[in-house]
Protein backbone atom coordinates (compact mmCIF):
# COMPACT_ATOMS: atom_id res chain seq x y z
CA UNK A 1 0.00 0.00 0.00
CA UNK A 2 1.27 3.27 -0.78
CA UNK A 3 2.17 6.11 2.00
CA UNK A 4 0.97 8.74 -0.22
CA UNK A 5 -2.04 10.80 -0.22
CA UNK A 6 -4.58 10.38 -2.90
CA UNK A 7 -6.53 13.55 -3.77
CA UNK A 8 -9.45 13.14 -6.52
CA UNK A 9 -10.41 17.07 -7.40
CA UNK A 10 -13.21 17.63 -9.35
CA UNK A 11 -13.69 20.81 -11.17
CA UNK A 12 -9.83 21.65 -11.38
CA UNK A 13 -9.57 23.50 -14.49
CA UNK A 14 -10.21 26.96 -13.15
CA UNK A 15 -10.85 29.49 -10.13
CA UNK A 16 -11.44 27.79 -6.69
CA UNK A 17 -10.70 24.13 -8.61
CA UNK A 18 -7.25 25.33 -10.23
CA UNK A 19 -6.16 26.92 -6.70
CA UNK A 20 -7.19 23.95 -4.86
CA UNK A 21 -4.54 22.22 -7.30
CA UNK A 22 -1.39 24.13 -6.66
CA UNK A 23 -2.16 24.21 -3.10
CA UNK A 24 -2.48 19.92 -3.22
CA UNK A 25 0.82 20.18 -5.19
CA UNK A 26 2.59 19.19 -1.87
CA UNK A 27 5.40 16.00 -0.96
CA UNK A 28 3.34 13.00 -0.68
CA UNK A 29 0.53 13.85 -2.39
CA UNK A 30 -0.95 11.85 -5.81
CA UNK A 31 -3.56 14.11 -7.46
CA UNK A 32 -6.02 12.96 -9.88
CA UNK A 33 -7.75 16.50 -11.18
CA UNK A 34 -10.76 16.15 -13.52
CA UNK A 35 -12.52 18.74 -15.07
CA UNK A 36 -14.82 19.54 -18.63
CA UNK A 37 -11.62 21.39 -20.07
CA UNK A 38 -7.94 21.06 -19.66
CA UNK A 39 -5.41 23.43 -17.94
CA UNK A 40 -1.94 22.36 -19.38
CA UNK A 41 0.05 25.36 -16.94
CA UNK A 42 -1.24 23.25 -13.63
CA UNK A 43 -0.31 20.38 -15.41
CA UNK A 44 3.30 21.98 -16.05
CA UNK A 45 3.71 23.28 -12.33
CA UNK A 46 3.08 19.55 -11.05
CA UNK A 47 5.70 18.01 -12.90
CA UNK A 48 8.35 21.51 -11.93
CA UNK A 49 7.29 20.47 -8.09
CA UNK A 50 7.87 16.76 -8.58
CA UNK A 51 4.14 15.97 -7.73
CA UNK A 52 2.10 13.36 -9.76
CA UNK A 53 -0.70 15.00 -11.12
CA UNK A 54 -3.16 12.52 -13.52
CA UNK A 55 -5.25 14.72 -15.66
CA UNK A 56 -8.82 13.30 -17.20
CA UNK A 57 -11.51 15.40 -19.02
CA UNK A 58 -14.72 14.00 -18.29
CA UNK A 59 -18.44 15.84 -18.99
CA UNK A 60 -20.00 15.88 -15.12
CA UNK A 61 -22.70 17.15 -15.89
CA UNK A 62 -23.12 13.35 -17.10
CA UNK A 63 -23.88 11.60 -13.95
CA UNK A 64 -23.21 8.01 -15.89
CA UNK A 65 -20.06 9.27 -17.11
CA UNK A 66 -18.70 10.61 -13.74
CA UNK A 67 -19.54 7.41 -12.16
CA UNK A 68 -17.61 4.94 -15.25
CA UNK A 69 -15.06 7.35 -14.99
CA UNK A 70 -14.51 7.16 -11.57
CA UNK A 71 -14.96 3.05 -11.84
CA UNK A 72 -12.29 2.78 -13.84
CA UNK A 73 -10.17 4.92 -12.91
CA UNK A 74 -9.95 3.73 -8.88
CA UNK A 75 -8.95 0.14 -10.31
CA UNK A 76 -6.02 1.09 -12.06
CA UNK A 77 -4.50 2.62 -9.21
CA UNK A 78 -2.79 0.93 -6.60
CA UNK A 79 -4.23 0.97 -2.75
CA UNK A 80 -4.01 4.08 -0.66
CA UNK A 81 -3.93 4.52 2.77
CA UNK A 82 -5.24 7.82 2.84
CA UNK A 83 -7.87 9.16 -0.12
CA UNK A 84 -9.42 13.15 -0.22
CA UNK A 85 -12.48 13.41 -2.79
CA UNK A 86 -12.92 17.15 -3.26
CA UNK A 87 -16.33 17.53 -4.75
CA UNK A 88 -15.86 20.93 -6.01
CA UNK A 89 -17.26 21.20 -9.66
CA UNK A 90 -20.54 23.06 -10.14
CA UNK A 91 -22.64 25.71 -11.92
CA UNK A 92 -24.97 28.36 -10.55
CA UNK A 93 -26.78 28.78 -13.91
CA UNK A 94 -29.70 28.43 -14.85
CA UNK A 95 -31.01 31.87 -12.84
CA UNK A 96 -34.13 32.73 -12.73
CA UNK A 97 -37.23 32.82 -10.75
CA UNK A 98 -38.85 29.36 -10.73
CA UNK A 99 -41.57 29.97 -13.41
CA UNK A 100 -38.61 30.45 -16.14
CA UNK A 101 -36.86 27.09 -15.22
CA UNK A 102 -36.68 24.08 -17.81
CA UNK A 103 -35.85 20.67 -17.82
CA UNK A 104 -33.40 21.07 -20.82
CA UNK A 105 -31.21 23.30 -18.45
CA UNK A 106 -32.13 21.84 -15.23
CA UNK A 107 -31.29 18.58 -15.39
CA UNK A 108 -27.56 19.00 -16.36
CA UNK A 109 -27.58 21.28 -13.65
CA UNK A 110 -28.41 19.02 -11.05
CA UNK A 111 -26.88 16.24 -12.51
CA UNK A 112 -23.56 18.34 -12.30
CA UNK A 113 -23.93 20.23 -8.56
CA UNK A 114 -26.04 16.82 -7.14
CA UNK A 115 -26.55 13.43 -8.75
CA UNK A 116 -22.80 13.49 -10.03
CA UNK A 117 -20.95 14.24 -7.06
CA UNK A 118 -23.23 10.96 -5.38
CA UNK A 119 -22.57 9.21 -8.13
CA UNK A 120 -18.83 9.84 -7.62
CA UNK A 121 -18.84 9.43 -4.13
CA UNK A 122 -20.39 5.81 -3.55
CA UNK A 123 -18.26 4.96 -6.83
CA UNK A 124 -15.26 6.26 -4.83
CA UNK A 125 -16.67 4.39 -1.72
CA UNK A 126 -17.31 1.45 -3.82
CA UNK A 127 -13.56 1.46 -5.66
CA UNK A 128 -11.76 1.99 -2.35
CA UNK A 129 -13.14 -0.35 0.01
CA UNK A 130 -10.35 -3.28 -0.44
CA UNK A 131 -7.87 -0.37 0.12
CA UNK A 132 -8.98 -0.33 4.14
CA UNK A 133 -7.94 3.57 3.56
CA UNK A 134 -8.56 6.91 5.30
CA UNK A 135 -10.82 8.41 3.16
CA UNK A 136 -12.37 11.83 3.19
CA UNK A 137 -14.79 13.62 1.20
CA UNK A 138 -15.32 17.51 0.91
CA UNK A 139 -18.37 19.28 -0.70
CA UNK A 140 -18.47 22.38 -2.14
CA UNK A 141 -21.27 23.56 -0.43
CA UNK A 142 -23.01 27.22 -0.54
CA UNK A 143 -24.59 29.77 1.84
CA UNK A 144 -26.95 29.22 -1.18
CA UNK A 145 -27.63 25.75 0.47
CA UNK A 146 -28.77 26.95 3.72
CA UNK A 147 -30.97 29.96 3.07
CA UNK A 148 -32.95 30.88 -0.04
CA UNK A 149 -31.80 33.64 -2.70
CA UNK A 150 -34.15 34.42 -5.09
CA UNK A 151 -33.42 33.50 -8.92
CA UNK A 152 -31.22 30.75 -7.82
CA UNK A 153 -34.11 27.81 -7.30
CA UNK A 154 -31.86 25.55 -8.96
CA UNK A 155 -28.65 26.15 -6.95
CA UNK A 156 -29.96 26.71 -3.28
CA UNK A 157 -31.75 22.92 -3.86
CA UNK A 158 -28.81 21.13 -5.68
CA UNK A 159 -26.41 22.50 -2.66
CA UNK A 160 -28.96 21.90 0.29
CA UNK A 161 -29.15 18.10 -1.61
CA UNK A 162 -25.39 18.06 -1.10
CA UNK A 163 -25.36 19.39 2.28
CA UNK A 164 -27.90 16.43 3.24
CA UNK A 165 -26.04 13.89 1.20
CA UNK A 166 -22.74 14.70 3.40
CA UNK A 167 -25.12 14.34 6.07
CA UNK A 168 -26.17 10.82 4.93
CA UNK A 169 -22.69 9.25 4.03
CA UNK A 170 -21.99 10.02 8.12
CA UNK A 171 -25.03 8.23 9.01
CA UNK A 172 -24.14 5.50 7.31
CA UNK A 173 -21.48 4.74 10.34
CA UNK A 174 -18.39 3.99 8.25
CA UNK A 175 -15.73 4.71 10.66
CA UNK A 176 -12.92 4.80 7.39
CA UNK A 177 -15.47 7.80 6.38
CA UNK A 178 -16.14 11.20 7.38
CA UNK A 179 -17.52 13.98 4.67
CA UNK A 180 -18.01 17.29 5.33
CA UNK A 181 -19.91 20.20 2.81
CA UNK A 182 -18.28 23.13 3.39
CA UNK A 183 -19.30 26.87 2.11
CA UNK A 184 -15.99 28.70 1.22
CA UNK A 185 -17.78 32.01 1.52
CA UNK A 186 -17.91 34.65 -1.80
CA UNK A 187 -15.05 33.80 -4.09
CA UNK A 188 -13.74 35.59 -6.63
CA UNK A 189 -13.98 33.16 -9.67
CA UNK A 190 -15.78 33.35 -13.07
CA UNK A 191 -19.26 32.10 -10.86
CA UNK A 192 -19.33 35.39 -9.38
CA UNK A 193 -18.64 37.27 -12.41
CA UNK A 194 -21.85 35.57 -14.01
CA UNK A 195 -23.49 36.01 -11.34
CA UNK A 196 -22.98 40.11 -11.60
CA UNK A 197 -24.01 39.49 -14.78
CA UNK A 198 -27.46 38.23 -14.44
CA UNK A 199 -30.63 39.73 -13.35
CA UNK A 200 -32.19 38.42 -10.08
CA UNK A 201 -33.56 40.19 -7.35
CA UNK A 202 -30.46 40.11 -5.47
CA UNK A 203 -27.98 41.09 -7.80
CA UNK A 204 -27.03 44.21 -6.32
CA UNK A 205 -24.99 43.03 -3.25
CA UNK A 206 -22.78 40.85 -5.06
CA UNK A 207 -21.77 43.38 -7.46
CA UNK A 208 -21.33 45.57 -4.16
CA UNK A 209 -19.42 43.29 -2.73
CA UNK A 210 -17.32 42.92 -6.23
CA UNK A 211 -16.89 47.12 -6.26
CA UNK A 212 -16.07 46.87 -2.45
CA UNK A 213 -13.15 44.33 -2.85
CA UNK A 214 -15.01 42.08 -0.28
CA UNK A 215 -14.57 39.06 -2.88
CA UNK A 216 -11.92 36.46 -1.41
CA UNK A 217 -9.38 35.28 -3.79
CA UNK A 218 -8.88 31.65 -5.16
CA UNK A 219 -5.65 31.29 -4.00
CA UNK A 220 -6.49 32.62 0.05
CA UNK A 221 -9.35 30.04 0.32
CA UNK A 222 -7.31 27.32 -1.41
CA UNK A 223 -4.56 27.20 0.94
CA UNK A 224 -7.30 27.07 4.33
CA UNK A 225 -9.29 24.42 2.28
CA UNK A 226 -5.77 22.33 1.94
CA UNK A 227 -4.74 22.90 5.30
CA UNK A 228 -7.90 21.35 6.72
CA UNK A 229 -7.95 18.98 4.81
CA UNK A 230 -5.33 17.19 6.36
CA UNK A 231 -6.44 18.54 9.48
CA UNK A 232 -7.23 15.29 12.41
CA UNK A 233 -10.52 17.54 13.27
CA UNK A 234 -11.56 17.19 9.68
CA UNK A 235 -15.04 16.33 9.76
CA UNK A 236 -16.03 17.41 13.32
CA UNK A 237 -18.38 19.46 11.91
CA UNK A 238 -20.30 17.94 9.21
CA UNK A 239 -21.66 21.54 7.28
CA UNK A 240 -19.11 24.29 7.96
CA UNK A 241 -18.54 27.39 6.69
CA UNK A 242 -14.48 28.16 5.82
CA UNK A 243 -14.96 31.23 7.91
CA UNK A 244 -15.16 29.52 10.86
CA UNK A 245 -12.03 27.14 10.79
CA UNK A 246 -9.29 29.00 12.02
């Protein structure tokens, strides 16, 4: 069994997903990034720092997909003792108020921010098992998830889904498991810039908080995210909020 630590990062191509890479790029860590597109610079700064970085571009908003993927990918690996699933890929479109949603948009949209990362997570559980690992699992969770905004119907349920999902893979009782979905607070990514973008009742504040410089940056939330992951107390609390870890 190998002494390193397996990280599977969803999501990895850009903003809080690309940070979340270079802060992983650390001795003793494997990372397996997957994402829609490629990003050939983290790809680059793996192999300058010595780190093994596996790169696969897989569709998530395919639930099917993420789950073969993930299938096949866990059993041409050798065993871990220690295995981080960062569930961070996700979209906050389609927003609207509920009378202008469709299934055409709202379906991949779920299937991306909820029935994927399950799918990838009891494939993960599934893959890992014979490994009698350490294994960890982090949402990407949302304030979104634990009050209502209005024009984001789709996100506030696919995140509360998550939230309760985390919740249910601790029920379960695995000691080998403990999940967590954690909101990283307002991050200054492309999301955000779409979000400024559209027209919802809200809009205002988070193009205040934009103008303000209140947005957090990739890289600042990246390295707190790392740190706890790695953290013994990781998973004390089951929905956190990055805010509150010091």
């Amino acid at each position: 069994m190998s002494d390193t630590s397996l990280f599977i990062l969803t999501g990895a191509s850009r903003g809080l997903g690309a940070a979340l890479a270079q802060a992983l790029m650390q001795p003793g860590h494997r990372l397996i990034c997957v994402a829609r597109g490629d990003n050939a610079e983290l790809r680059a700064q793996a192999a300058a720092a010595g780190v093994t970085l596996d790169w696969h571009q897989v569709d998530l908003s395919d639930a099917h997909a993420a789950e073969a993927w993930m299938t096949k990918t866990l059993a041409a690996l050798p065993a871990f003792a220690k295995v981080t699933l960062v569930l961070n890929a996700g979209a906050v479109e389609p927003i609207g108020t509920v009378d202008t949603l469709r299934a055409d948009t709202l379906l991949p949209h779920l299937q991306l921010n909820l029935a994927g990362p399950m799918a990838l997570t009891a494939a993960l559980l599934r893959g890992t098992a014979p490994w009698n690992a350490q294994r960890r699992v982090l949402a990407i969770s949302s304030g979104a998830a634990r009050r209502p905004i209005a024009g984001w119907a789709a996100y506030c349920t696919g995140k509360a889904g998550l939230d309760m999902f985390v919740r249910a893979i601790n029920a379960d009782g695995d000691a080998s498991v403990r999940a967590v979905a954690l909101a990283p607070g307002v991050i200054d990514t492309d999301m955000q810039r779409t979000i400024r973008g559209a027209d919802f009742a809200g809009v205002q504040r988070f193009r205040d908080l934009h103008a303000h410089g209140e947005l957090v940056s990739p890289q600042d939330a990246a390295a707190r995210i790392a740190a706890y992951l790695v953290r013994p107390d990781f998973g004390a609390t089951e929905l956190d909020d990055l805010r509150n870890i010091a």
